[in-house]
C-alpha atoms as a PDB file:
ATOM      1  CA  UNK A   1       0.000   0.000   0.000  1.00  0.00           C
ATOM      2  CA  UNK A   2       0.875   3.581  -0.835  1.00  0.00           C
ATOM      3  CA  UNK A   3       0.065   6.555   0.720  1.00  0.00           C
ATOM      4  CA  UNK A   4       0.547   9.241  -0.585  1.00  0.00           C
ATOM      5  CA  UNK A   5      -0.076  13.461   1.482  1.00  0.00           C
ATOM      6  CA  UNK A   6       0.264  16.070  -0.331  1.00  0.00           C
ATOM      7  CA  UNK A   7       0.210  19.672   2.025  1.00  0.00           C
ATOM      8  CA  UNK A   8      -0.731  22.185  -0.497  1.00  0.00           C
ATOM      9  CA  UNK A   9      -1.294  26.213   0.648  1.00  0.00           C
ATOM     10  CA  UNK A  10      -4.838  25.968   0.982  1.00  0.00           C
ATOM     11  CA  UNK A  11      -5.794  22.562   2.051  1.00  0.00           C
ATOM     12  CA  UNK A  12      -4.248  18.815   2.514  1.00  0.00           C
ATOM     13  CA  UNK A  13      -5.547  15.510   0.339  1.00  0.00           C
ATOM     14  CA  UNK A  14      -4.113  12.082   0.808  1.00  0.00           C
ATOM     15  CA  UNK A  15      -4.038   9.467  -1.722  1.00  0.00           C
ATOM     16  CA  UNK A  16      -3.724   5.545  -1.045  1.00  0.00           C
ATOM     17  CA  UNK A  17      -2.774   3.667  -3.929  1.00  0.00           C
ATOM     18  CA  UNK A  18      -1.852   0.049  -4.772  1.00  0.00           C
ATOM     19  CA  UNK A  19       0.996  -0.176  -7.334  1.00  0.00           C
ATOM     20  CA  UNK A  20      -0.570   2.410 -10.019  1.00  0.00           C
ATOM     21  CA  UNK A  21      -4.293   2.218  -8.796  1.00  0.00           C
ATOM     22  CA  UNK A  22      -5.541   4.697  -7.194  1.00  0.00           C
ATOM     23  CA  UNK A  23      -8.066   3.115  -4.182  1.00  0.00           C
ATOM     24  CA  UNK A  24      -9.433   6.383  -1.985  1.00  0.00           C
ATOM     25  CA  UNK A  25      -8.932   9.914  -2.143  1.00  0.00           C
ATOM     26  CA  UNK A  26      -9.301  12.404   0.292  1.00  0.00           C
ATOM     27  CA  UNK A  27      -8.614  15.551   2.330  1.00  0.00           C
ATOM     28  CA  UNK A  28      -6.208  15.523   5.218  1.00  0.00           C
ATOM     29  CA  UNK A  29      -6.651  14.553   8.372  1.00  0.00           C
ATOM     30  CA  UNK A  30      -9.975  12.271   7.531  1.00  0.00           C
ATOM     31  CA  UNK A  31      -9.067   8.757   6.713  1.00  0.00           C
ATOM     32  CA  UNK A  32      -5.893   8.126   5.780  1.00  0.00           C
ATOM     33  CA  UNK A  33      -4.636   7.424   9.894  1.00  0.00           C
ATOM     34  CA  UNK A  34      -7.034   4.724  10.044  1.00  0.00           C
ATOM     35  CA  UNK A  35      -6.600   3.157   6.686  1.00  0.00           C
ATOM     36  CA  UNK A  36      -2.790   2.718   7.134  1.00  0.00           C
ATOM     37  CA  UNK A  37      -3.191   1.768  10.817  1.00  0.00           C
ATOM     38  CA  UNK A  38      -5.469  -1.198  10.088  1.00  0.00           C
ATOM     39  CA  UNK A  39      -3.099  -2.524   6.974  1.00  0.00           C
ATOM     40  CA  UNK A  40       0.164  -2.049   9.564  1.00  0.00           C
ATOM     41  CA  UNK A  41      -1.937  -4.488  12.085  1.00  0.00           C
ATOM     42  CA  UNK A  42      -2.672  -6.842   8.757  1.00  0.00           C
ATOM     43  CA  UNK A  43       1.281  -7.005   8.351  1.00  0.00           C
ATOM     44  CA  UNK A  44       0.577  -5.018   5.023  1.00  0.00           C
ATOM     45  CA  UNK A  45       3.698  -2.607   4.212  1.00  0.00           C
ATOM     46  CA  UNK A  46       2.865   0.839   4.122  1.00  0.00           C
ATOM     47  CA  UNK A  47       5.013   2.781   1.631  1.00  0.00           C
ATOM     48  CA  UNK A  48       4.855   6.642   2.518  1.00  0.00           C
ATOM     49  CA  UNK A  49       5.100   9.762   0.692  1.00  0.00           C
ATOM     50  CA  UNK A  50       4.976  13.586   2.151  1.00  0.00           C
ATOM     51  CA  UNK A  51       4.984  16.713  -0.345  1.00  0.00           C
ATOM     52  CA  UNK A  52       4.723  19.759   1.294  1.00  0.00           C
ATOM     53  CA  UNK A  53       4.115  23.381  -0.616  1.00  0.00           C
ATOM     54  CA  UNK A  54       2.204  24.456   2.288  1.00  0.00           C
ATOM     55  CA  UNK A  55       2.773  24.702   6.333  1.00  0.00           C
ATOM     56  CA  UNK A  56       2.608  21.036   7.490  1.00  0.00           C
ATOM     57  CA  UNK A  57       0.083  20.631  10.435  1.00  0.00           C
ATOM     58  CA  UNK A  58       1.596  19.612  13.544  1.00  0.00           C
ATOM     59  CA  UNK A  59       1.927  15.892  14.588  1.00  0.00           C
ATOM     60  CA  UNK A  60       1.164  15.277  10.899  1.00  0.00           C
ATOM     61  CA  UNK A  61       4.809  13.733  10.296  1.00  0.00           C
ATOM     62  CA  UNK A  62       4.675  11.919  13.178  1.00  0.00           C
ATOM     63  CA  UNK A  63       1.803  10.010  12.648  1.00  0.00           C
ATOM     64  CA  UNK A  64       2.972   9.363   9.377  1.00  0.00           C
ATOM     65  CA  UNK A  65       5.972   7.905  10.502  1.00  0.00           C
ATOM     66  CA  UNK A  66       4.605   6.061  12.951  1.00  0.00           C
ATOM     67  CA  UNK A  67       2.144   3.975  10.208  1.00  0.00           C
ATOM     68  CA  UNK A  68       5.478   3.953   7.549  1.00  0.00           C
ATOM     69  CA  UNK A  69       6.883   0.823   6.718  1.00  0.00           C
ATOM     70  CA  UNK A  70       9.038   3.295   5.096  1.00  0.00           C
ATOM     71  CA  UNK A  71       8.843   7.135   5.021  1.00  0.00           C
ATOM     72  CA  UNK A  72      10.039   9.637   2.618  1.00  0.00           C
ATOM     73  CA  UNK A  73       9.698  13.598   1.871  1.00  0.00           C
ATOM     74  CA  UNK A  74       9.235  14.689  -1.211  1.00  0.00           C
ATOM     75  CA  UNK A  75      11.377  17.373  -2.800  1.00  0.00           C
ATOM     76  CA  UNK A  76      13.222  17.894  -6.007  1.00  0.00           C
ATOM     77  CA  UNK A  77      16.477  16.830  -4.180  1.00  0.00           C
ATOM     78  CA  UNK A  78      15.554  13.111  -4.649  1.00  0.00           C
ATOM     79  CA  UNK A  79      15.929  10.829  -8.360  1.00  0.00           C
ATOM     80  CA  UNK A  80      13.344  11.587 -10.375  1.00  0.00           C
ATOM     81  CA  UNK A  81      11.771  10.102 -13.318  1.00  0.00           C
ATOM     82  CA  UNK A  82      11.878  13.281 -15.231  1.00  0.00           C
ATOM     83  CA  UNK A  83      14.770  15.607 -15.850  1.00  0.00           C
ATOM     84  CA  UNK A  84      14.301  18.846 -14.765  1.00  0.00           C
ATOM     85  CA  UNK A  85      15.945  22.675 -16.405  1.00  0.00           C
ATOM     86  CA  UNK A  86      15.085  24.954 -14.271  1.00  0.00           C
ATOM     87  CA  UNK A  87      17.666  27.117 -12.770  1.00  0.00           C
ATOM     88  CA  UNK A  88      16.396  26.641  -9.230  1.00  0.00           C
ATOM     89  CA  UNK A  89      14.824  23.592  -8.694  1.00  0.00           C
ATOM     90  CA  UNK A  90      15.426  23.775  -5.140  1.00  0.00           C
ATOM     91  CA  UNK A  91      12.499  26.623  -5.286  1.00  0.00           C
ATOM     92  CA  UNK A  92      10.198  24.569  -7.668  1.00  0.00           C
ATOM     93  CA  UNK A  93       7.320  23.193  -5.872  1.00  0.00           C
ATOM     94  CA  UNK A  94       7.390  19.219  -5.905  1.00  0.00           C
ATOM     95  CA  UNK A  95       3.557  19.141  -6.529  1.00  0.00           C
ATOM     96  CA  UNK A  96       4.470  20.985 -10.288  1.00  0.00           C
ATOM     97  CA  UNK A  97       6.968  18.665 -10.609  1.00  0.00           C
ATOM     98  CA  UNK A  98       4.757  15.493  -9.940  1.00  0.00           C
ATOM     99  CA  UNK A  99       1.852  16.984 -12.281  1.00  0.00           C
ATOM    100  CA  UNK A 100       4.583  16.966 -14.955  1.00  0.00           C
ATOM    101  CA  UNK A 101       5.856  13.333 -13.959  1.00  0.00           C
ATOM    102  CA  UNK A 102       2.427  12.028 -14.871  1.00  0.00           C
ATOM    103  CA  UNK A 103       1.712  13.808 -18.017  1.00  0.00           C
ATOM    104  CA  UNK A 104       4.784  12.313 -19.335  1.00  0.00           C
ATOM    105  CA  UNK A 105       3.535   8.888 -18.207  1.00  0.00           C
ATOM    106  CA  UNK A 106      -0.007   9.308 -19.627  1.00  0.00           C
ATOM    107  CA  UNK A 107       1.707  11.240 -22.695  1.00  0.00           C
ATOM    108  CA  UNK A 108       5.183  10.046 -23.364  1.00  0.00           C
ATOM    109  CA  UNK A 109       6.812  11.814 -26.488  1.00  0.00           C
ATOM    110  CA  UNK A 110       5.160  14.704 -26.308  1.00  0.00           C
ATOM    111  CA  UNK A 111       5.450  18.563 -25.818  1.00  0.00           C
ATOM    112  CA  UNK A 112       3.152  18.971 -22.597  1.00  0.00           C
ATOM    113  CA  UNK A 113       1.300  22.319 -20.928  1.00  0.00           C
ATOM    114  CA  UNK A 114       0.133  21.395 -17.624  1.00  0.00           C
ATOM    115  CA  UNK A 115      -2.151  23.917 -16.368  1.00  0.00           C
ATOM    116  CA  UNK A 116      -2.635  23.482 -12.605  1.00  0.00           C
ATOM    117  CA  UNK A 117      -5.033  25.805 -11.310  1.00  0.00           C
ATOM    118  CA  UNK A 118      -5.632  25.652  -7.828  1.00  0.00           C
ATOM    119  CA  UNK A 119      -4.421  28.943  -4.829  1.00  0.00           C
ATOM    120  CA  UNK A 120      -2.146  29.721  -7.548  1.00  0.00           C
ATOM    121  CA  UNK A 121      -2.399  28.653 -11.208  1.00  0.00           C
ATOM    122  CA  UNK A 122       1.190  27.043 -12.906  1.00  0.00           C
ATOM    123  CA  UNK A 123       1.991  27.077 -16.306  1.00  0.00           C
ATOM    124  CA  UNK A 124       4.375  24.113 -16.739  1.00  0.00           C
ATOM    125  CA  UNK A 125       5.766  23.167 -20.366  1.00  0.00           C
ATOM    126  CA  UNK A 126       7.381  19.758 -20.970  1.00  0.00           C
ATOM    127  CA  UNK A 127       9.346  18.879 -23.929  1.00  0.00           C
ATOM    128  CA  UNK A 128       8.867  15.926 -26.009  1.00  0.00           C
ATOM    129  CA  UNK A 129      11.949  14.543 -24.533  1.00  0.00           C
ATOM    130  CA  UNK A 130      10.591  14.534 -21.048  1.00  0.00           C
ATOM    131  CA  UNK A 131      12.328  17.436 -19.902  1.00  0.00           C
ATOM    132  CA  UNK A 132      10.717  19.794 -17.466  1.00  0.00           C
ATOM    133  CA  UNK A 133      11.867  22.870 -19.189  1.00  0.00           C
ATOM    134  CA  UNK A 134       9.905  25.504 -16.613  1.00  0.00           C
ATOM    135  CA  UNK A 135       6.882  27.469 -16.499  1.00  0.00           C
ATOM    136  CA  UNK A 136       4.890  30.561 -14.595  1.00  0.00           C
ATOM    137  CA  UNK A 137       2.766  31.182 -11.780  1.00  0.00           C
ATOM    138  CA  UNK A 138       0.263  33.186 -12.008  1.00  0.00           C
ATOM    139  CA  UNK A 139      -2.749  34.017  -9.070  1.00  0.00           C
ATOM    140  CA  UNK A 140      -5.708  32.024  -9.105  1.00  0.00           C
ATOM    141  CA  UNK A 141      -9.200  33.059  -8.223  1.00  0.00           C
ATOM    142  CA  UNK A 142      -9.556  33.240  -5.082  1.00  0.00           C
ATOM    143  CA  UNK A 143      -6.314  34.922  -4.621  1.00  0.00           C
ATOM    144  CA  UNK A 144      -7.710  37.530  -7.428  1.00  0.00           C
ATOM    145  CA  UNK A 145     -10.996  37.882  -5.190  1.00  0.00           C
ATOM    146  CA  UNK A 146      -8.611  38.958  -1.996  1.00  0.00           C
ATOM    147  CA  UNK A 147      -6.628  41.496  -3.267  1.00  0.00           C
ATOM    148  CA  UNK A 148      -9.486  43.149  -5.036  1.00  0.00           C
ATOM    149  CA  UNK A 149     -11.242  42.864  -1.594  1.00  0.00           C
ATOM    150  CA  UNK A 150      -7.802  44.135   0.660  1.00  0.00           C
ATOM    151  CA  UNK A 151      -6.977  46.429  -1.374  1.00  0.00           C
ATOM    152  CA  UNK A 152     -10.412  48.605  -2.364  1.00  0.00           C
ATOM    153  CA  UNK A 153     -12.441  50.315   0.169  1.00  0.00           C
ATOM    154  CA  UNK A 154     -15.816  48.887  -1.010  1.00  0.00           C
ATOM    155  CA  UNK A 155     -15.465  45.680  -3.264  1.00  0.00           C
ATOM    156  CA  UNK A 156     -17.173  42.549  -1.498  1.00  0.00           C
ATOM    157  CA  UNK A 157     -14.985  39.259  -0.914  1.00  0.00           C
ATOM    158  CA  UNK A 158     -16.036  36.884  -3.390  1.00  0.00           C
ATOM    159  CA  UNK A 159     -15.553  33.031  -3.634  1.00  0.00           C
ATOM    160  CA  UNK A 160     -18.079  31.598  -6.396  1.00  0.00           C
ATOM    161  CA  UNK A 161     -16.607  31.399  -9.824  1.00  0.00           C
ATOM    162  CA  UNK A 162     -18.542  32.567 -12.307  1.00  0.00           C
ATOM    163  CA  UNK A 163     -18.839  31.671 -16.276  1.00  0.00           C
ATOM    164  CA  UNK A 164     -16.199  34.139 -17.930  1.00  0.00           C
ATOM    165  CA  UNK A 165     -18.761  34.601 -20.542  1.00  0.00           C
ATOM    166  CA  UNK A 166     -21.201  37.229 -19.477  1.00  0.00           C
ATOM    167  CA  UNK A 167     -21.590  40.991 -18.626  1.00  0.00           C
ATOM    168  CA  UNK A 168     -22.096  42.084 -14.776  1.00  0.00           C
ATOM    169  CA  UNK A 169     -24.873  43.551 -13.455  1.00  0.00           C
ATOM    170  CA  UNK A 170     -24.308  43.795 -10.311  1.00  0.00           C
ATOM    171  CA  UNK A 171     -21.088  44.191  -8.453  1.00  0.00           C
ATOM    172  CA  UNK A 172     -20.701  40.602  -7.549  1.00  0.00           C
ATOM    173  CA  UNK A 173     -21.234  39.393 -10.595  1.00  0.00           C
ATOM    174  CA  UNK A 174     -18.791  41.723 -11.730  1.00  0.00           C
ATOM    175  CA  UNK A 175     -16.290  40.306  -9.904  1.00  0.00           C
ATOM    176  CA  UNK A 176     -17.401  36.955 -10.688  1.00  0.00           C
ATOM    177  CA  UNK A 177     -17.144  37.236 -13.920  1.00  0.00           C
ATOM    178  CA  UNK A 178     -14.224  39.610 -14.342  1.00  0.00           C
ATOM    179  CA  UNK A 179     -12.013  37.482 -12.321  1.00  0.00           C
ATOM    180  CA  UNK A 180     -12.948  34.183 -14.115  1.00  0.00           C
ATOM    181  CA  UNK A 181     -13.012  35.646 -17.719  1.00  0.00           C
ATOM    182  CA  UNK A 182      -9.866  36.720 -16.906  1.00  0.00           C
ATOM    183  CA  UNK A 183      -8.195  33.518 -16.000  1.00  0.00           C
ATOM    184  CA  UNK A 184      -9.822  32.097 -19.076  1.00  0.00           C
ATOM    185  CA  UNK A 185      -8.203  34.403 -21.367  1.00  0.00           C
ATOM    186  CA  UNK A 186      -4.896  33.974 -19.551  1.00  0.00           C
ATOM    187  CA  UNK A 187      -5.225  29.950 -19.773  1.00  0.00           C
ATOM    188  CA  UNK A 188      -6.371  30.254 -23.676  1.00  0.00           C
ATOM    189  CA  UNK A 189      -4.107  32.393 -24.578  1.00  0.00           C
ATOM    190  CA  UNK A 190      -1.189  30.015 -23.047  1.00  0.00           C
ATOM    191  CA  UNK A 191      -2.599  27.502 -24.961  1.00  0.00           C
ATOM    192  CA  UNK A 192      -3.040  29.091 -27.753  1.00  0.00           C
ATOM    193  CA  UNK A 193       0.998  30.124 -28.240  1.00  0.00           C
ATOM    194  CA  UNK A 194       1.821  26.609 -27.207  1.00  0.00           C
ATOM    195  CA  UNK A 195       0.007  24.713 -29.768  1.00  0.00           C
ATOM    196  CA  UNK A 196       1.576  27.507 -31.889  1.00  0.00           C
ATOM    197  CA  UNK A 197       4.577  26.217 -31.137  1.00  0.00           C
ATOM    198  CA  UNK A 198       3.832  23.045 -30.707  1.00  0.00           C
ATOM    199  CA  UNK A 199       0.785  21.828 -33.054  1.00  0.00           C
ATOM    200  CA  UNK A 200       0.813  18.295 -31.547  1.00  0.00           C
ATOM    201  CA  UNK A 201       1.448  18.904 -28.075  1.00  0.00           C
ATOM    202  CA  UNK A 202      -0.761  17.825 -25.208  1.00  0.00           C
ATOM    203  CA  UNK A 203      -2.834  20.542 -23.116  1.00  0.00           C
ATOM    204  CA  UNK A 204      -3.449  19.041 -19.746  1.00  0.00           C
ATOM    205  CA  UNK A 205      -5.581  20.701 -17.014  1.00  0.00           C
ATOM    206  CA  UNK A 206      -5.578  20.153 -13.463  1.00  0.00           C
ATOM    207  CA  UNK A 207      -5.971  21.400  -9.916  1.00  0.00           C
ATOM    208  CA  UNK A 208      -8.898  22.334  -7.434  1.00  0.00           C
ATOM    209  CA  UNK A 209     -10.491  25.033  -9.330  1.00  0.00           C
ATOM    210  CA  UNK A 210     -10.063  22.869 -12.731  1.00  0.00           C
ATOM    211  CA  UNK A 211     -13.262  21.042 -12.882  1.00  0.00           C
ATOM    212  CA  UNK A 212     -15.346  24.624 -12.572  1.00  0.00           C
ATOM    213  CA  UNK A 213     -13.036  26.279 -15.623  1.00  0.00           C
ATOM    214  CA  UNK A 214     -13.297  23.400 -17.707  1.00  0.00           C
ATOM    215  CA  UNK A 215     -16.583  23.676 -18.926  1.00  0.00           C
ATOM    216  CA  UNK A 216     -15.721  27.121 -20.235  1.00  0.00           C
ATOM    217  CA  UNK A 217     -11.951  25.662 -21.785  1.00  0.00           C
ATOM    218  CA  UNK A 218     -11.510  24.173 -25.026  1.00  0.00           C
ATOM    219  CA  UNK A 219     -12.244  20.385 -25.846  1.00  0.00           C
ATOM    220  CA  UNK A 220      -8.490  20.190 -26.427  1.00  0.00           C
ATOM    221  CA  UNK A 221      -7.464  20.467 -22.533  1.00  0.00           C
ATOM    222  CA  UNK A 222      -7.513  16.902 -21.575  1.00  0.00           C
ATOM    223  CA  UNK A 223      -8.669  17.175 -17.652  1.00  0.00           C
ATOM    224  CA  UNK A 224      -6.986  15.015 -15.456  1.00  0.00           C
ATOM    225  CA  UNK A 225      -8.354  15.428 -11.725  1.00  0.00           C
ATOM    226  CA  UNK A 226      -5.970  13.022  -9.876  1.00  0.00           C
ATOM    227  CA  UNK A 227      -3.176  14.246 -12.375  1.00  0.00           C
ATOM    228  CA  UNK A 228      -0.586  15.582  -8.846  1.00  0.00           C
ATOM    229  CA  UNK A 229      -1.245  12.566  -6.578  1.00  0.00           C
ATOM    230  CA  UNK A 230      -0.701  10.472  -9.207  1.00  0.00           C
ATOM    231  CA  UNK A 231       2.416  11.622  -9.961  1.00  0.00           C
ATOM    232  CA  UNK A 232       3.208  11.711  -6.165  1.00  0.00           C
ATOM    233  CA  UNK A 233       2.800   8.345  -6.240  1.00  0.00           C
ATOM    234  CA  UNK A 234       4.849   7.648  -9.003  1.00  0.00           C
ATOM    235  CA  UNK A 235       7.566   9.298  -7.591  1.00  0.00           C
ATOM    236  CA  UNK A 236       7.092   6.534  -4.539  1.00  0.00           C
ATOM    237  CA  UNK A 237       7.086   3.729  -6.773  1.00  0.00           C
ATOM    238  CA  UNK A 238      10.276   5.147  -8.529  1.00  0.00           C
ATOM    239  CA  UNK A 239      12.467   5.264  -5.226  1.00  0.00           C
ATOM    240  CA  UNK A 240      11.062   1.998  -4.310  1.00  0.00           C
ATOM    241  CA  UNK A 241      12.240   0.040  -7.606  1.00  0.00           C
ATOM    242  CA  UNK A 242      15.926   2.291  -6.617  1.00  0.00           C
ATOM    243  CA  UNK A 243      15.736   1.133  -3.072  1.00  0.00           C
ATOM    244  CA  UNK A 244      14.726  -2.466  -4.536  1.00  0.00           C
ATOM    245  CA  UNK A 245      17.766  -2.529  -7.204  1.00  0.00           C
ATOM    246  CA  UNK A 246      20.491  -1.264  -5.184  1.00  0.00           C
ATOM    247  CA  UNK A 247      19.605  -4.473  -2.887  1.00  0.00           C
END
């Protein structure tokens, strides 16, 4: 058994996975204590994974250790199936590296955009060799909804989403709808230069706020909701078969 916790800046999700298949999903701390507690007591090995871009609760890394078989943290520091160009991958977030570990499994051979839109929204571009060549961060809604709130003297804090496609009547569905037509533009138009660039490349769309802006994207994003964890996981599987040859 895998698990697999990903800390991101707004919220926690654990995965548990066996080999590539993903079992149960959820957010931390529900669920995943229990689960690997009762496989530990059934002798099962429990294979852990951390990734942290956020503030890891306290006692969380205890706990996990104390259900491990084995325990790892995630970072770009470790082997990973991918190689990797930016300058300073000590500063690149290990959950836009994982997102880009899994498109190249899903799409191997090909010139990737992985749009990750979650606190923040990442632009991360992939060559056809499997390199992770970089990408840009950009704020994502909700982020867009507090500074328009903290720093105006009479604009509302918003949370909804709205469709990017109509006018505002009122003032919160101006901001609704200014703030998601705007990171629909921004998305398309990344998209748009890409495929430019790179006319059989692979447009892959992720993150929390993904399955709200899809409806509104192109049929030529590809959505992949699990795409980080997955990717997480694969990591784990890809130290394991290390740990495993160097036996």
């Amino acid at each position: 058994m895998n698990l697999v916790v990903d800390i991101g800046n707004t919220r926690g999700k654990y995965a548990i996975f066996h080999g590539d298949t993903l079992i149960e999903r959820g957010d931390v701390p529900l669920g995943w204590y229990a689960r690997a507690l009762a496989a530990r007591t059934r002798g099962e090995a429990v294979d852990v994974l951390l990734a942290s871009t956020g503030s890891v609760p306290t006692g969380t890394r205890e706990r996990l250790r104390e259900v491990a078989t084995s325990f790892r943290e995630a970072s770009t520091a470790l082997p990973l199936p991918l190689q990797i160009a930016y300058e300073s991958p000590d500063t690149l977030g290990i959950d836009r590296v994982a997102g880009c570990v899994a498109g190249i499994a899903l799409y191997p051979g090909r010139a990737l955009l992985i749009v990750d839109a979650g606190t923040a929204i990442t632009f991360n571009f992939v060559s056809k060799s499997g390199v992770l060549l970089g990408g840009n961060i950009s704020p994502g809604p909700r982020l867009r909804y507090r500074a328009l709130h903290a720093f105006t003297a009479h604009l509302p804090l918003e949370e909804q989403l709205g469709h990017g496609d109509r006018i505002g009547k009122n003032t919160r569905d101006a901001l609704r709808e200014g703030v998601t037509r705007g990171v629909l533009l921004e998305i398309q138009g990344y998209a748009r230069t890409f495929l430019n660039d790179h006319p059989d490349g692979i447009l892959l769309l992720t993150g929390g706020d993904a399955p709200a802006l899809r409806r509104s994207l192109p049929d030529a994003f590809h959505f992949e909701e699990h795409l980080v964890m997955t990717g997480l996981n694969q990591i784990l599987e890809h130290q394991k078969k290390r740990d495993e040859d160097a036996i």
